[in-house]
N, C-alpha and C. Protein backbone atom coordinates (compact mmCIF):
# COMPACT_ATOMS: atom_id res chain seq x y z
N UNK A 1 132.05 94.65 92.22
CA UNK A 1 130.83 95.42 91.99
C UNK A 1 130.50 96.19 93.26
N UNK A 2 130.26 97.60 93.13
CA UNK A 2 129.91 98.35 94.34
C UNK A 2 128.40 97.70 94.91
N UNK A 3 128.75 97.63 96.23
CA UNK A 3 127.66 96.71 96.79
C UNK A 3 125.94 97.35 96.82
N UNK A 4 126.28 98.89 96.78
CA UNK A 4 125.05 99.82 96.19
C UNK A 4 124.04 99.67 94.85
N UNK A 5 125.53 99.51 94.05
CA UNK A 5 124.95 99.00 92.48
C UNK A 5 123.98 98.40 92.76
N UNK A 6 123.83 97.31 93.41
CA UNK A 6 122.79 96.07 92.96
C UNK A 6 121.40 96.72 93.74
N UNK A 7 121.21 97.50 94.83
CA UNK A 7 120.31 98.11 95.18
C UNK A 7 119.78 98.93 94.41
N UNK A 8 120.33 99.94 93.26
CA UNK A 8 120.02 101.07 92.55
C UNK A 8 119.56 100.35 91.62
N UNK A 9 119.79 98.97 91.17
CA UNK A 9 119.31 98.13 89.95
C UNK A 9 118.01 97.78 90.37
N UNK A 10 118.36 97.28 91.34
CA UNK A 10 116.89 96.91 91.84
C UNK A 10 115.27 97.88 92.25
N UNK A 11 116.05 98.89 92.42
CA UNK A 11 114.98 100.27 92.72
C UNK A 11 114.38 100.70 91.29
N UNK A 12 115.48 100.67 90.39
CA UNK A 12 115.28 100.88 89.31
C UNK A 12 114.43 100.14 88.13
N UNK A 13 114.71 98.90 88.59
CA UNK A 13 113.84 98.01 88.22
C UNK A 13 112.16 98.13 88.48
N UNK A 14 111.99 97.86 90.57
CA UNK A 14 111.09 98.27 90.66
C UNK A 14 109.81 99.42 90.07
N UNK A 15 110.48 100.67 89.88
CA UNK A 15 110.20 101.36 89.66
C UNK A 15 109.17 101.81 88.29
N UNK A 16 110.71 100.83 87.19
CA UNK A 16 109.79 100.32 86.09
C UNK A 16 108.53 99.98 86.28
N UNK A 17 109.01 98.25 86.82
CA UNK A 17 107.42 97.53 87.03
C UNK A 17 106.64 98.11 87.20
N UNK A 18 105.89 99.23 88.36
CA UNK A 18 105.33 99.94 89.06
C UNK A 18 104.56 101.00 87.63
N UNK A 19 105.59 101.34 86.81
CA UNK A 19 104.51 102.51 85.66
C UNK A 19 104.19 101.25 84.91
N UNK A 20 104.38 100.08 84.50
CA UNK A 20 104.43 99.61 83.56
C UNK A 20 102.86 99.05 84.05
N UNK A 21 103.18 98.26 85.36
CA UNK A 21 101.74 98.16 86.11
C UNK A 21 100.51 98.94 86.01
N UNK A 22 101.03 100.32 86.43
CA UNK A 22 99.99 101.06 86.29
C UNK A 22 99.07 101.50 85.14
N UNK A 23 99.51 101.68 83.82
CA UNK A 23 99.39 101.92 82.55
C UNK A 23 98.56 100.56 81.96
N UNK A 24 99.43 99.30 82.21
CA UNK A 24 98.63 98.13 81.49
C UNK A 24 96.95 97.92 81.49
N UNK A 25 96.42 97.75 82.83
CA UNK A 25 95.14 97.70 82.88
C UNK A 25 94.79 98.75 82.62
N UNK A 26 94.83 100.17 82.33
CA UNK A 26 94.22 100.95 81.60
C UNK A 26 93.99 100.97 80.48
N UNK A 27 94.96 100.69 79.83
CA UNK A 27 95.36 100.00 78.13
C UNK A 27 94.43 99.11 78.03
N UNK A 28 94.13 98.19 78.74
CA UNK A 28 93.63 97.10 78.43
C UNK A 28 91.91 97.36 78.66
N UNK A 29 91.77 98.47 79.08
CA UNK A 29 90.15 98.44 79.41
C UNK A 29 89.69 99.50 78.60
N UNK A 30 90.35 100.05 77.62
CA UNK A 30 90.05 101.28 77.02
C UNK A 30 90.10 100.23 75.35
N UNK A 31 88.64 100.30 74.99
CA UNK A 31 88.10 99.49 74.14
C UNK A 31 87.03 100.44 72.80
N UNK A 32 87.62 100.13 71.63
CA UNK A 32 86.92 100.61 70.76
C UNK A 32 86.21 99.48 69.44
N UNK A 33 84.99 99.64 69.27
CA UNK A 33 84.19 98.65 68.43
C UNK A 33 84.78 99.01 67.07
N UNK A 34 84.57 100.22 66.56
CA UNK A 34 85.33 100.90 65.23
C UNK A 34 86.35 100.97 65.10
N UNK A 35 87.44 100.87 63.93
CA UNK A 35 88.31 101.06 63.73
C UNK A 35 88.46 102.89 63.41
N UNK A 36 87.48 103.40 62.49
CA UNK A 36 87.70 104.79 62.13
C UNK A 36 87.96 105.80 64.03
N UNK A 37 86.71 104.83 65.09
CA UNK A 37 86.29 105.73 65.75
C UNK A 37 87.74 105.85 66.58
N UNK A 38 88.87 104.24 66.46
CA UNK A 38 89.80 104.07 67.43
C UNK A 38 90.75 104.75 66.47
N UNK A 39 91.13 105.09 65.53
CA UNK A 39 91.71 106.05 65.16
C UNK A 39 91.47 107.65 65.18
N UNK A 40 90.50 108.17 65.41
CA UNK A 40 90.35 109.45 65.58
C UNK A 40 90.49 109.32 67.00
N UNK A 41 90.04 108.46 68.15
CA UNK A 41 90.28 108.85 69.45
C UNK A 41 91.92 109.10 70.00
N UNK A 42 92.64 108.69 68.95
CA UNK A 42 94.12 108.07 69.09
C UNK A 42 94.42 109.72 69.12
N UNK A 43 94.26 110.04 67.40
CA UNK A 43 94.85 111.33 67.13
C UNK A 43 94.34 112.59 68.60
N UNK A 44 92.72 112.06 68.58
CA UNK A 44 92.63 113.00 69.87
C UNK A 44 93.06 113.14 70.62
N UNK A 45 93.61 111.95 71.32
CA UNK A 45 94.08 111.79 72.48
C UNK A 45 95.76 112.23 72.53
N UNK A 46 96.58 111.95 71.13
CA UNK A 46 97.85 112.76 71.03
C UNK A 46 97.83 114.47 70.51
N UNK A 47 96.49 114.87 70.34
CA UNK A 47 96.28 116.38 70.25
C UNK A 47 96.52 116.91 71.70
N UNK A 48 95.18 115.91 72.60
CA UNK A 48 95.30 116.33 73.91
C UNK A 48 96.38 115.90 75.06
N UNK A 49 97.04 115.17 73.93
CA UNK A 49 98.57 114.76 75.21
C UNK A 49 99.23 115.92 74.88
N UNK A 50 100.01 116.44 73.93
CA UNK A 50 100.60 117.48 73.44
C UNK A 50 100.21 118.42 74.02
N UNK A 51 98.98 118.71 74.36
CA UNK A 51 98.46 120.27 74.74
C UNK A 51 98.41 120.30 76.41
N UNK A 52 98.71 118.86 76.96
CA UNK A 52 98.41 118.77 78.49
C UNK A 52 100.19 119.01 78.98
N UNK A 53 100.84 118.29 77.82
CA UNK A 53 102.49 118.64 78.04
C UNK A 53 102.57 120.30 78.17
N UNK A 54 101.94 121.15 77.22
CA UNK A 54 102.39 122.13 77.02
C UNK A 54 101.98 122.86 78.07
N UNK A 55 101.10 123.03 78.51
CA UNK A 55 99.99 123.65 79.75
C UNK A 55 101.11 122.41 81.21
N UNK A 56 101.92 121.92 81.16
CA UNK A 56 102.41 121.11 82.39
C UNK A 56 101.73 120.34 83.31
N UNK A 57 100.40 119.83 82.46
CA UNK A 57 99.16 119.03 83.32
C UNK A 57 99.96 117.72 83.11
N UNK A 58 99.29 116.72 84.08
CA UNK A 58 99.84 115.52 83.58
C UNK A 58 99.08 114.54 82.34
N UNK A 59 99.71 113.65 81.45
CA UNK A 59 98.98 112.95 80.71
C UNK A 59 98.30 111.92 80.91
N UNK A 60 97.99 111.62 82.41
CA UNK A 60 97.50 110.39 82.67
C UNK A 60 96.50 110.80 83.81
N UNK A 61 94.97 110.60 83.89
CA UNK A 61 94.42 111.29 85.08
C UNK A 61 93.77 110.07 85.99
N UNK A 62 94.91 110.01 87.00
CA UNK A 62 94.82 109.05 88.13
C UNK A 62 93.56 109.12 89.13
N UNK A 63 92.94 110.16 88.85
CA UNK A 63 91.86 109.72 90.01
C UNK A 63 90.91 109.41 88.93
N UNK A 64 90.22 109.64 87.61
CA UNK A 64 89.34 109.11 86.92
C UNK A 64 89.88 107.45 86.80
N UNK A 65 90.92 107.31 87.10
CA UNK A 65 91.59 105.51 86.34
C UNK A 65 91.08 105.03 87.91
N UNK A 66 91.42 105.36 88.79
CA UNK A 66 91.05 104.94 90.46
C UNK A 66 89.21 104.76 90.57
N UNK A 67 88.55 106.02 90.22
CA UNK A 67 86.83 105.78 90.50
C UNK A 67 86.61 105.02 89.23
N UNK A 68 87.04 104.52 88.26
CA UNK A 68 86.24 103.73 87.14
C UNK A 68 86.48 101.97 87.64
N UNK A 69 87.34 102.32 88.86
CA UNK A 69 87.61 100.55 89.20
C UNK A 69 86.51 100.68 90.29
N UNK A 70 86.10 101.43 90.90
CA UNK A 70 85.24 101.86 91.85
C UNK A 70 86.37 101.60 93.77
N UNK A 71 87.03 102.31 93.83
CA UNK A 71 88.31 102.80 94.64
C UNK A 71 88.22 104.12 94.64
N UNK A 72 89.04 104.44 95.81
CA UNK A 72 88.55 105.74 96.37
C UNK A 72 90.11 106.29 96.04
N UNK A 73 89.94 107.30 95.11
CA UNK A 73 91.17 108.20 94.87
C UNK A 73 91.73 109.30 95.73
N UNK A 74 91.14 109.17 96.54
CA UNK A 74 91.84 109.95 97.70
C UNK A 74 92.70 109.34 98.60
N UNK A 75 92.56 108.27 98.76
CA UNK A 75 93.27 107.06 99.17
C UNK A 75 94.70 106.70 98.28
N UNK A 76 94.91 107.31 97.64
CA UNK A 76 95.58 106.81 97.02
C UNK A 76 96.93 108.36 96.43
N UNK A 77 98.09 108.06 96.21
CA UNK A 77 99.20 108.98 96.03
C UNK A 77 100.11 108.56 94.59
N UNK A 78 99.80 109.10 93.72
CA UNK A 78 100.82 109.42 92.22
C UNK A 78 101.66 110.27 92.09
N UNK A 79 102.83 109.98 91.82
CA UNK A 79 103.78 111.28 91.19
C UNK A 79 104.63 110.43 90.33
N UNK A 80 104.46 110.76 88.95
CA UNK A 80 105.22 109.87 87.79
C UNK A 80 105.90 111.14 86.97
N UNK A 81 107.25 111.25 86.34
CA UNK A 81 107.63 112.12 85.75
C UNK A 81 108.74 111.11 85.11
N UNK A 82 109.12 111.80 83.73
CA UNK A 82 110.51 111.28 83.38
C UNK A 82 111.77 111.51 84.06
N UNK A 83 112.27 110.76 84.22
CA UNK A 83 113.80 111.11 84.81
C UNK A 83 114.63 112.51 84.84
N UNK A 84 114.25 113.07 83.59
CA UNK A 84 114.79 114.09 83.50
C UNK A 84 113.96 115.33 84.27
N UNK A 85 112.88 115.09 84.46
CA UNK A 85 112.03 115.82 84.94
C UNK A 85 111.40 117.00 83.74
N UNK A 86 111.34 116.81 82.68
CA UNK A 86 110.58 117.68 81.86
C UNK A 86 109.49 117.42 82.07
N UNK A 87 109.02 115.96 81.72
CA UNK A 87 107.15 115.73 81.84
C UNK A 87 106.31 115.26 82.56
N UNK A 88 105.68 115.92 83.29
CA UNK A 88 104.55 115.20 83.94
C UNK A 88 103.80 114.10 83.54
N UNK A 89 103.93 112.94 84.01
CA UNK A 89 103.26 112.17 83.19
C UNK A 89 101.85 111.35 84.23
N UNK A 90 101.78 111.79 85.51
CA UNK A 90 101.08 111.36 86.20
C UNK A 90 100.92 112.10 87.39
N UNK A 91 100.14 112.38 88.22
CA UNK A 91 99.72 113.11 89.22
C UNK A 91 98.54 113.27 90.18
N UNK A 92 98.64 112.52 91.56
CA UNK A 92 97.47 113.00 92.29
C UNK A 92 97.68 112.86 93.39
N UNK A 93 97.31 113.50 94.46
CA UNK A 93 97.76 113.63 95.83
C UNK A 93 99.01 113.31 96.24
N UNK A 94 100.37 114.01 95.03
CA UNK A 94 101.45 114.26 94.80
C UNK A 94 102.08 114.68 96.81
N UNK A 95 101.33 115.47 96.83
CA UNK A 95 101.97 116.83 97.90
C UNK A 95 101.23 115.81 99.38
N UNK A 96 100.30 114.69 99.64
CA UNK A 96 100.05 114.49 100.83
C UNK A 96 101.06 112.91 101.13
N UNK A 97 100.28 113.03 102.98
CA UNK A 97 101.43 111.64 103.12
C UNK A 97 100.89 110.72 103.26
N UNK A 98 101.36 109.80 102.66
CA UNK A 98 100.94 108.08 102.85
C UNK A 98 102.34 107.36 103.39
N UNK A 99 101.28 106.20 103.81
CA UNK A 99 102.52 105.39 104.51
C UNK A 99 103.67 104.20 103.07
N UNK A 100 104.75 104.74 102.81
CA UNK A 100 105.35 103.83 101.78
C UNK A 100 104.81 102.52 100.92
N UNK A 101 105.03 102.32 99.87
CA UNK A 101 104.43 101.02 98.67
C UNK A 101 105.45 99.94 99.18
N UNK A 102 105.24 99.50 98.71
CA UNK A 102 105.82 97.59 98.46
C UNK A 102 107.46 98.33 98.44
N UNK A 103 107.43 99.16 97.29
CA UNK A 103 108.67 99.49 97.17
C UNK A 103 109.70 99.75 98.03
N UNK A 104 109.37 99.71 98.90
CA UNK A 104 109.97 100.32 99.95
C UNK A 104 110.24 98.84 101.04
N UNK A 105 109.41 97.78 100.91
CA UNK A 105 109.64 96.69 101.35
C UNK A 105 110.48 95.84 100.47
N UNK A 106 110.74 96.21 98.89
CA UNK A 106 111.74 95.53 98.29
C UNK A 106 113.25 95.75 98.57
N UNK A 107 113.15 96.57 98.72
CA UNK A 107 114.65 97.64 99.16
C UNK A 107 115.27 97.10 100.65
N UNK A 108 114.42 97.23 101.66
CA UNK A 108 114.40 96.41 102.78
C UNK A 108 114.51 94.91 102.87
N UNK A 109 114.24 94.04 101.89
CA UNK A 109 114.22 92.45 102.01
C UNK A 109 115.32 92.41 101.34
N UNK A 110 115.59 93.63 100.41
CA UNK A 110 117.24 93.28 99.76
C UNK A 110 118.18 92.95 100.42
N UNK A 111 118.20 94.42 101.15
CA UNK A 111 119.12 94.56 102.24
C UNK A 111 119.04 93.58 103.75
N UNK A 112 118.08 92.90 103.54
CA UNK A 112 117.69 91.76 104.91
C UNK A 112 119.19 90.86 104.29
N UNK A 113 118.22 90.24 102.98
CA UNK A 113 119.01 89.46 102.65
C UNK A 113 120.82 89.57 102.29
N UNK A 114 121.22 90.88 102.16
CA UNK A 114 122.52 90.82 102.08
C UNK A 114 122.83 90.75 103.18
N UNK A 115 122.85 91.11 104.10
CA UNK A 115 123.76 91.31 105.43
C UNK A 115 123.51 89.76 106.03
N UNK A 116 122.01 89.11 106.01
CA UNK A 116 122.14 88.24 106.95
C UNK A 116 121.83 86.69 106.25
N UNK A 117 121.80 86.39 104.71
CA UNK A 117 121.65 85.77 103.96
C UNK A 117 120.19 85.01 103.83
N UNK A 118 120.40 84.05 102.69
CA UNK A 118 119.07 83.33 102.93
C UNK A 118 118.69 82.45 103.46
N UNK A 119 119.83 81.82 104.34
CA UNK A 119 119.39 80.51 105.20
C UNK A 119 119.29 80.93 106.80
N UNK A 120 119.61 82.82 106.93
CA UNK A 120 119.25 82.70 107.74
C UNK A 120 117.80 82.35 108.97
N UNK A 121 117.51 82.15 109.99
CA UNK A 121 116.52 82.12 110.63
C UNK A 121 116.44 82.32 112.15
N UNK A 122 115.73 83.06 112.30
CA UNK A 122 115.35 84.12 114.14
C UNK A 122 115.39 82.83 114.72
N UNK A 123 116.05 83.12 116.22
CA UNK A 123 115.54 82.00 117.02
C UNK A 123 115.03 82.47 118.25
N UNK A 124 113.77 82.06 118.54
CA UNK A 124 112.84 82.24 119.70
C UNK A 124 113.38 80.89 120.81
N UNK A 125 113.99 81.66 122.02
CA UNK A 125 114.34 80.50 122.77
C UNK A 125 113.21 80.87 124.18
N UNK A 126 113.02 79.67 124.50
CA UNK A 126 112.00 79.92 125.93
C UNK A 126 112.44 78.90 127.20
N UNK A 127 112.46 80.03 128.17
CA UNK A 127 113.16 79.13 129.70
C UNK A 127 112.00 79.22 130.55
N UNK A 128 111.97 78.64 131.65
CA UNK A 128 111.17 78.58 132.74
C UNK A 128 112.33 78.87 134.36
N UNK A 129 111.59 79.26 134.85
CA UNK A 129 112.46 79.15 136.44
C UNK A 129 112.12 78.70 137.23
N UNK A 130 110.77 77.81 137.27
CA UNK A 130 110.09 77.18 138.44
C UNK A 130 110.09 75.75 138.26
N UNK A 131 108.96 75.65 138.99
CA UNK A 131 108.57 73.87 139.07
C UNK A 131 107.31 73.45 138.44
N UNK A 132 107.22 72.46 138.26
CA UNK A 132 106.15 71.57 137.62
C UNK A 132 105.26 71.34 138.53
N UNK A 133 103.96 71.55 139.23
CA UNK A 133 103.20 70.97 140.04
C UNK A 133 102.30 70.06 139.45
N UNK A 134 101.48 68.32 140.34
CA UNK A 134 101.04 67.72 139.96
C UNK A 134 100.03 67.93 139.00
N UNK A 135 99.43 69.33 138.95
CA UNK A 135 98.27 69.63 138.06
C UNK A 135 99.28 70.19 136.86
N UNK A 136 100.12 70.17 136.89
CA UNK A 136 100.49 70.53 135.24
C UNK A 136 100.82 72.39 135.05
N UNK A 137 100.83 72.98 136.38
CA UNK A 137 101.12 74.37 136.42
C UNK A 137 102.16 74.44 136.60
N UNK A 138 102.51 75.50 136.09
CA UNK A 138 104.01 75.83 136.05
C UNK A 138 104.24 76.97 136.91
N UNK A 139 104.99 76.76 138.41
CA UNK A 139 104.89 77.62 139.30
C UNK A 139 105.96 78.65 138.84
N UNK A 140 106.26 79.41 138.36
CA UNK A 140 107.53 80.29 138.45
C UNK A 140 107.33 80.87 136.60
N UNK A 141 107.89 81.55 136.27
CA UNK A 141 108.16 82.41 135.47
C UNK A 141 108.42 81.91 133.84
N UNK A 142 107.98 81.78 132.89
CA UNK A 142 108.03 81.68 131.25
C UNK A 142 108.83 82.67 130.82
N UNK A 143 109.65 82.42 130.53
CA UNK A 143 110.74 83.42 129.45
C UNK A 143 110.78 82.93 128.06
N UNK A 144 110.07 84.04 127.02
CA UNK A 144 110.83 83.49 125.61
C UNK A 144 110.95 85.02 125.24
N UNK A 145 112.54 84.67 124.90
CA UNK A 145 113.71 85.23 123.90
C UNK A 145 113.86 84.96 122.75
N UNK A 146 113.96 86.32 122.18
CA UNK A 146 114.13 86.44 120.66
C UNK A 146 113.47 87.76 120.10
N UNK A 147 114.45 88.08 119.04
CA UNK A 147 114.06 89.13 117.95
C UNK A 147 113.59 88.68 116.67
N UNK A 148 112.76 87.96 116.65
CA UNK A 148 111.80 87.42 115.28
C UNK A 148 110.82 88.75 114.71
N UNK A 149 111.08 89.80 114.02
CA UNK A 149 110.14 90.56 113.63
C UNK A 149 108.91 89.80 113.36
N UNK A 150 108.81 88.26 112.79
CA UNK A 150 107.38 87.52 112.51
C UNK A 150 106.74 86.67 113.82
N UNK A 151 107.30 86.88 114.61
CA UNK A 151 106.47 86.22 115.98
C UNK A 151 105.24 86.91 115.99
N UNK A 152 104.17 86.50 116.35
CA UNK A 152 103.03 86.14 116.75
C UNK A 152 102.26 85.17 117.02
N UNK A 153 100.92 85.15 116.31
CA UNK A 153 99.87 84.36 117.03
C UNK A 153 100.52 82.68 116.84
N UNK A 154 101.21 82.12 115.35
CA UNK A 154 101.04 80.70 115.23
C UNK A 154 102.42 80.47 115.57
N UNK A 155 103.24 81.67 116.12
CA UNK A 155 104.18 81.23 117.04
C UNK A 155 104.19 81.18 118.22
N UNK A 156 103.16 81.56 118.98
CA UNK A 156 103.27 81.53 120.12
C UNK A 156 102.02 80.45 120.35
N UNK A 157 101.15 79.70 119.55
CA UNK A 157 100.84 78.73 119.35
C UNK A 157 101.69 77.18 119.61
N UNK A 158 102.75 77.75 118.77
CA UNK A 158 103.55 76.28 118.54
C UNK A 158 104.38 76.28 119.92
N UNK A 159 104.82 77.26 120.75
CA UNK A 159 105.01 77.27 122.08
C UNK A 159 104.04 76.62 122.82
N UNK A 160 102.78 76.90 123.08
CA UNK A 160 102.14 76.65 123.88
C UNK A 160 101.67 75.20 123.58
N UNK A 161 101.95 74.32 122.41
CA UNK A 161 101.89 72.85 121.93
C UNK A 161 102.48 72.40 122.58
N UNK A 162 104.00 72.76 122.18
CA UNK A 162 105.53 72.16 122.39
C UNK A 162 105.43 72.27 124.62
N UNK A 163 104.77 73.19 125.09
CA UNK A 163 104.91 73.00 126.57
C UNK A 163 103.56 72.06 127.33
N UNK A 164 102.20 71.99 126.62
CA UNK A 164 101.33 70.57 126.93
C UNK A 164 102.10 69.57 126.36
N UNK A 165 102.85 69.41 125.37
CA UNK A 165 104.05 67.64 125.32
C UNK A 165 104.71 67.90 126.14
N UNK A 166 105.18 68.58 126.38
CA UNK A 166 106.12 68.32 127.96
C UNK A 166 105.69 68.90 129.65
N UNK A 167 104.11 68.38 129.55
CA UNK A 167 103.08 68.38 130.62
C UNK A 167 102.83 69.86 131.19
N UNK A 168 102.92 70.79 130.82
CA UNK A 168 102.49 72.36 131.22
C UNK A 168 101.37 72.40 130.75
N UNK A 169 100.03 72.91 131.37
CA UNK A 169 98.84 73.13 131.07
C UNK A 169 98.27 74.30 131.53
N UNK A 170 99.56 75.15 132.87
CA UNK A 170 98.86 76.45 132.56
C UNK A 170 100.66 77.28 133.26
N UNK A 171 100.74 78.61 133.31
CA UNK A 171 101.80 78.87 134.11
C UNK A 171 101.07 80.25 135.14
């Protein structure tokens, strides 16, 4: 299997999820008491899909679906079309820049995980070059090594544990 394949499946996948996401809770909040009234809104609404295809508007209007959750649609970037690119099917702040979706972190953890598997794990190693004085200071220099993209605060926590058990209290 070309080792790409499984990335393009996966984008592809994503991608799904992502309209399928977007569409559901709209579906689901668009509520009619009547049956006559949820059938004429239907036909309306495929009069006015038809006529928004034809005019090249999109059929879905993303910033009214964004302010009815009370979210700020400017904040926010749509561009949905069919594959083939005939229909607009979604559209709003198409043309500005935002910083990448999730999607873009799935693609990346893919590729984490192929090259370096799943058992891999970063190792943060830490040296000293000095001495221990009776108060528990550490005269000379703390070195910790490592490329952990997740180091921070409750790692450099569990350092500073792991060196009061073995009597360091300041450096």
């Amino acid at each position: 299997m070309n080792s790409r394949h499984s990335i393009y499946i996966m984008l592809a996948v994503g991608v799904l999820l992502i309209f399928a996401l977007t569409f559901i809770p709209y579906a689901l909040s668009v509520r009619t008491t009547d049956e006559s009234d949820a059938l004429s809104a239907s036909l309306a609404s495929e009069t006015e899909a038809r006529e928004k295809k034809r005019r090249g508007e999109p059929l879905f209007d993303v910033a009214a679906w964004y302010a009815a959750r009370d979210e700020e649609p400017e904040r926010h970037g749509v561009l949905i079309e069919t594959l083939n690119g005939d229909s607009l099917l979604a559209s709003h702040n198409a043309d500005e820049i935002f910083n990448p979706a999730s999607l873009v972190k799935l693609a990346t953890s893919l590729v984490a995980l192929k090259k370096l598997g799943a058992a891999y794990r970063f190792q943060t190693r830490v040296f000293t070059d000095g001495k221990i004085d009776s108060a528990g200071v550490l005269r000379g220099r703390l070195l910790v090594i490592g490329s952990d993209p997740t180091f921070g605060d409750v790692g450099a926590g569990m350092i500073a544990k792991e060196l009061r058990a073995r009597g360091i209290k300041s450096v």
